[in-house]
Protein backbone atom coordinates (compact mmCIF):
# COMPACT_ATOMS: atom_id res chain seq x y z
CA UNK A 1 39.58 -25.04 6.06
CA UNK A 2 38.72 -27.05 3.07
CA UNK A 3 35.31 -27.88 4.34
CA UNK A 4 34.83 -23.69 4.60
CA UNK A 5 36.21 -23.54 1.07
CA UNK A 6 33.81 -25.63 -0.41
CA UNK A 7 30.98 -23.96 1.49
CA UNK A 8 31.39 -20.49 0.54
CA UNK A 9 31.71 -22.15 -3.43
CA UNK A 10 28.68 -23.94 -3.38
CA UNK A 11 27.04 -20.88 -1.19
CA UNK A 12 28.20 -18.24 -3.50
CA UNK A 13 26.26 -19.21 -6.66
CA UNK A 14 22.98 -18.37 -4.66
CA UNK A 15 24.41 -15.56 -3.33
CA UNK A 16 24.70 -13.84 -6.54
CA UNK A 17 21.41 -15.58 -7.79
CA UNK A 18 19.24 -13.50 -4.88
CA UNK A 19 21.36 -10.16 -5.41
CA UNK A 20 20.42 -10.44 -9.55
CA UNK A 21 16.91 -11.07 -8.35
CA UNK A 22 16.87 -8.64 -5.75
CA UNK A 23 18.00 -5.95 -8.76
CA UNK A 24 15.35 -6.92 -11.52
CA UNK A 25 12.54 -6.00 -8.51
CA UNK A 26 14.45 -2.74 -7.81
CA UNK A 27 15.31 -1.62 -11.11
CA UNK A 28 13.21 -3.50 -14.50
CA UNK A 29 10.18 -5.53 -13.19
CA UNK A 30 8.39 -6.61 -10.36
CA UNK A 31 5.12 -8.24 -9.38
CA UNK A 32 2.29 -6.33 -8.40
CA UNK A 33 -1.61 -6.80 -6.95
CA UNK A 34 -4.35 -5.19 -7.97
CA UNK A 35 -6.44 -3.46 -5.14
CA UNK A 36 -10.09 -3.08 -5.47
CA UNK A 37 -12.77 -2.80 -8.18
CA UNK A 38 -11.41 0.35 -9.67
CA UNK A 39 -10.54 -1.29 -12.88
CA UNK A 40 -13.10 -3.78 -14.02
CA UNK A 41 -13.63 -4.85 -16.37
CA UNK A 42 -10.10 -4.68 -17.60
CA UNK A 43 -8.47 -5.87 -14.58
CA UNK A 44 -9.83 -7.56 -11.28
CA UNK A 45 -9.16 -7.18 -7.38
CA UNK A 46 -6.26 -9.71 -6.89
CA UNK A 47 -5.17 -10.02 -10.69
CA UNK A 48 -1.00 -10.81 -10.13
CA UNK A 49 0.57 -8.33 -13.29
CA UNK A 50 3.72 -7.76 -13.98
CA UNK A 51 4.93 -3.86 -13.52
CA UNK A 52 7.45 -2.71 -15.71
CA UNK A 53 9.64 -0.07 -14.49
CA UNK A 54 12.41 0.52 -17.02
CA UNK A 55 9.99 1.29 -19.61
CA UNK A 56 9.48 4.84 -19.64
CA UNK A 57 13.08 5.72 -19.38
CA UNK A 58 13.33 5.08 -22.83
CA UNK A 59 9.51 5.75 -24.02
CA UNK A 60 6.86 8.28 -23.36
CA UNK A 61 4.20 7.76 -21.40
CA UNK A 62 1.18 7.38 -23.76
CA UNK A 63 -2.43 7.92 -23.55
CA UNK A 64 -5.13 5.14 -22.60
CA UNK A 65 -1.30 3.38 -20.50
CA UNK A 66 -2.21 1.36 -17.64
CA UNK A 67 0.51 2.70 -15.13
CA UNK A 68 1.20 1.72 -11.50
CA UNK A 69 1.30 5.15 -9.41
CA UNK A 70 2.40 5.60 -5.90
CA UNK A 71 0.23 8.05 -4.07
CA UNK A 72 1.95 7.74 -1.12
CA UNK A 73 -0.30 5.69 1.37
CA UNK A 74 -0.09 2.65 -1.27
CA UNK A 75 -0.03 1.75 -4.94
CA UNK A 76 -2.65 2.38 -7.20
CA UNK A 77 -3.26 1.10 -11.07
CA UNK A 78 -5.03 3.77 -13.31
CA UNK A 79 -5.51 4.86 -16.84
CA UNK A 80 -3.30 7.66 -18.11
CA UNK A 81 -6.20 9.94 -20.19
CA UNK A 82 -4.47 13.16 -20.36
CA UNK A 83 -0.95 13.87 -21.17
CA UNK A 84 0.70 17.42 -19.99
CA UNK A 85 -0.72 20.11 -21.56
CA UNK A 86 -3.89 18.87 -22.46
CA UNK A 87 -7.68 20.16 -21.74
CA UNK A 88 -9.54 16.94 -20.52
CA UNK A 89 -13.22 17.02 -20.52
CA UNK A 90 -16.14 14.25 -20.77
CA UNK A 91 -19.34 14.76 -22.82
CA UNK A 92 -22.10 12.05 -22.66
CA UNK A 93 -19.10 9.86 -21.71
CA UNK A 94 -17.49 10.89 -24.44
CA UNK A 95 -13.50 11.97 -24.20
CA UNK A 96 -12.31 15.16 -25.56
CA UNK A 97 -9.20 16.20 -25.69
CA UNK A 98 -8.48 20.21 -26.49
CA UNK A 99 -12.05 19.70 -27.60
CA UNK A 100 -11.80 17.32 -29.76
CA UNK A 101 -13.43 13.75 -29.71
CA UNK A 102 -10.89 10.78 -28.59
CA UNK A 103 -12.40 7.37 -29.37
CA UNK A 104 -11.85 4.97 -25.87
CA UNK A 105 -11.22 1.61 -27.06
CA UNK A 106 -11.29 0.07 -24.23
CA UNK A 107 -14.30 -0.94 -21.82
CA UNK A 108 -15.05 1.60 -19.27
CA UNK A 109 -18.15 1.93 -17.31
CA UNK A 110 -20.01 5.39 -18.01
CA UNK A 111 -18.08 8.82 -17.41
CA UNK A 112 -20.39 11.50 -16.10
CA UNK A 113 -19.61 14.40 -17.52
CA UNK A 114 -16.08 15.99 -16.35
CA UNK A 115 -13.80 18.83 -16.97
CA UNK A 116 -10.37 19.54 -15.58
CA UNK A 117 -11.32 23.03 -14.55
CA UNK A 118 -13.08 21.49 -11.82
CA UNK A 119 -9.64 20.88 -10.36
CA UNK A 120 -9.26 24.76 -11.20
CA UNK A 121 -6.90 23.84 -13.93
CA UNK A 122 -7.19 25.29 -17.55
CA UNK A 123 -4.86 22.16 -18.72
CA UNK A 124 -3.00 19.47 -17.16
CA UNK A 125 0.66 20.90 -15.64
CA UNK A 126 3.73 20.14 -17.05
CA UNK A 127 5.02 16.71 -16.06
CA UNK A 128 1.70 15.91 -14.75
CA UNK A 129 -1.04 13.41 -15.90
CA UNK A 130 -4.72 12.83 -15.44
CA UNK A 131 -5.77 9.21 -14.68
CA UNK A 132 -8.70 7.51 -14.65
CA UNK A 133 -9.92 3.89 -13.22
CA UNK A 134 -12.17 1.82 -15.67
CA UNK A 135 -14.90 1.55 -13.69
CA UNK A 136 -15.72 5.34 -13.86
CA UNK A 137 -18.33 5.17 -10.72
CA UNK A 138 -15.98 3.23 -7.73
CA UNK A 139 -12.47 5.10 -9.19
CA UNK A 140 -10.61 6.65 -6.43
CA UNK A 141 -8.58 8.76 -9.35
CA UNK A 142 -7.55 12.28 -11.23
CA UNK A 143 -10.95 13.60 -10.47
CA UNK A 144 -10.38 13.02 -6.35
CA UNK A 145 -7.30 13.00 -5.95
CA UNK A 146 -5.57 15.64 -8.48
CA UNK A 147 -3.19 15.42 -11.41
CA UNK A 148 -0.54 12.97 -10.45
CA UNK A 149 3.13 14.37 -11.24
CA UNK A 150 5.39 11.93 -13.25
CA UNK A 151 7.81 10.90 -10.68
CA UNK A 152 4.91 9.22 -8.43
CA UNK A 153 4.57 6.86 -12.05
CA UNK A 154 6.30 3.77 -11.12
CA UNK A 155 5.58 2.42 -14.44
CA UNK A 156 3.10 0.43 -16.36
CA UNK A 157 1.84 -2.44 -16.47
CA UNK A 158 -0.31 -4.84 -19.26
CA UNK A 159 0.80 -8.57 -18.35
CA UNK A 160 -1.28 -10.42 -15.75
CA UNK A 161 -0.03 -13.78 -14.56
CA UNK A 162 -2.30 -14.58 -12.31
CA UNK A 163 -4.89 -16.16 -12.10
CA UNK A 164 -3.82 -18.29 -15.06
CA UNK A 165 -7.41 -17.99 -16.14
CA UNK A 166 -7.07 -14.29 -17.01
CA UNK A 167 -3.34 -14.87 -18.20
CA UNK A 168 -2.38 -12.22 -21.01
CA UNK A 169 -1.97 -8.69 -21.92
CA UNK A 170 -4.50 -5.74 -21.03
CA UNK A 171 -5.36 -3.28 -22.84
């Protein structure tokens, strides 16, 4: 009985150790991979980043936001570029937003020229975003696959840890 006694007390630290771990993923942060070109030259296929999920229930999501989004068949890492309510359109791969110019600073590779009323939208719907990859030519994104509501935004993410080479914040 002793000998059971001292095994559930030395077992019982890493018990609670992997059900604290096991809530951080769930609830405030988690690791995620990056899947495919979509983003160069900001981020690269297999960069390790950190996703944040706790974020937004305290802060808006903002324009130019890297966010994690799940679309259902797997998780994808875009750009938010319009906010609800907003009339998106791209001139000479310029941004405008309700028609006037938004300065990108970021690197992007060229946008040909866009406007949401190709997705037979006057404005993007309430609680809905447009997103866009960096690398405007290979972006599975907004312009394919639709506005993406906010409750398929898992959060966002700016930290990559991994490779240690490209070890920092994204912007």
């Amino acid at each position: 009985m002793e000998k059971l006694k001292s095994f559930v007390k030395e077992i019982w630290v890493y018990v609670v150790l992997i059900i604290v771990i096991l809530l951080i993923k769930k609830f405030i942060v988690m690791p995620i991979k990056v899947n495919g070109t979509s983003m160069i030259d900001t981020l690269h296929h297999n960069d390790i980043m950190i996703l944040d999920k706790i974020s937004y229930r305290f802060n808006d999501i903002k324009r130019f936001d890297i966010v994690v989004i799940d679309d259902k068949e797997e998780l994808i890492i875009k750009r938010i570029i319009g906010l609800p309510g907003e009339y998106i359109e791209y001139k000479d791969n310029k941004l405008y937003v309700n028609g006037k110019y938004v300065k990108e600073n970021f690197s992007h590779k060229e946008t040909s020229d866009y406007s949401i009323e190709e997705l037979d939208e006057t404005k993007v719907p309430e609680n809905s975003y447009f997103v866009l990859g960096d690398n405007r030519v290979n972006s599975k994104d907004s312009r394919i696959i639709g506005f993406i509501p906010k409750e398929q935004i898992l959060g966002k993410t700016s930290l990559t840890v991994f490779p240690f080479s490209r070890f920092g914040t994204k912007k």
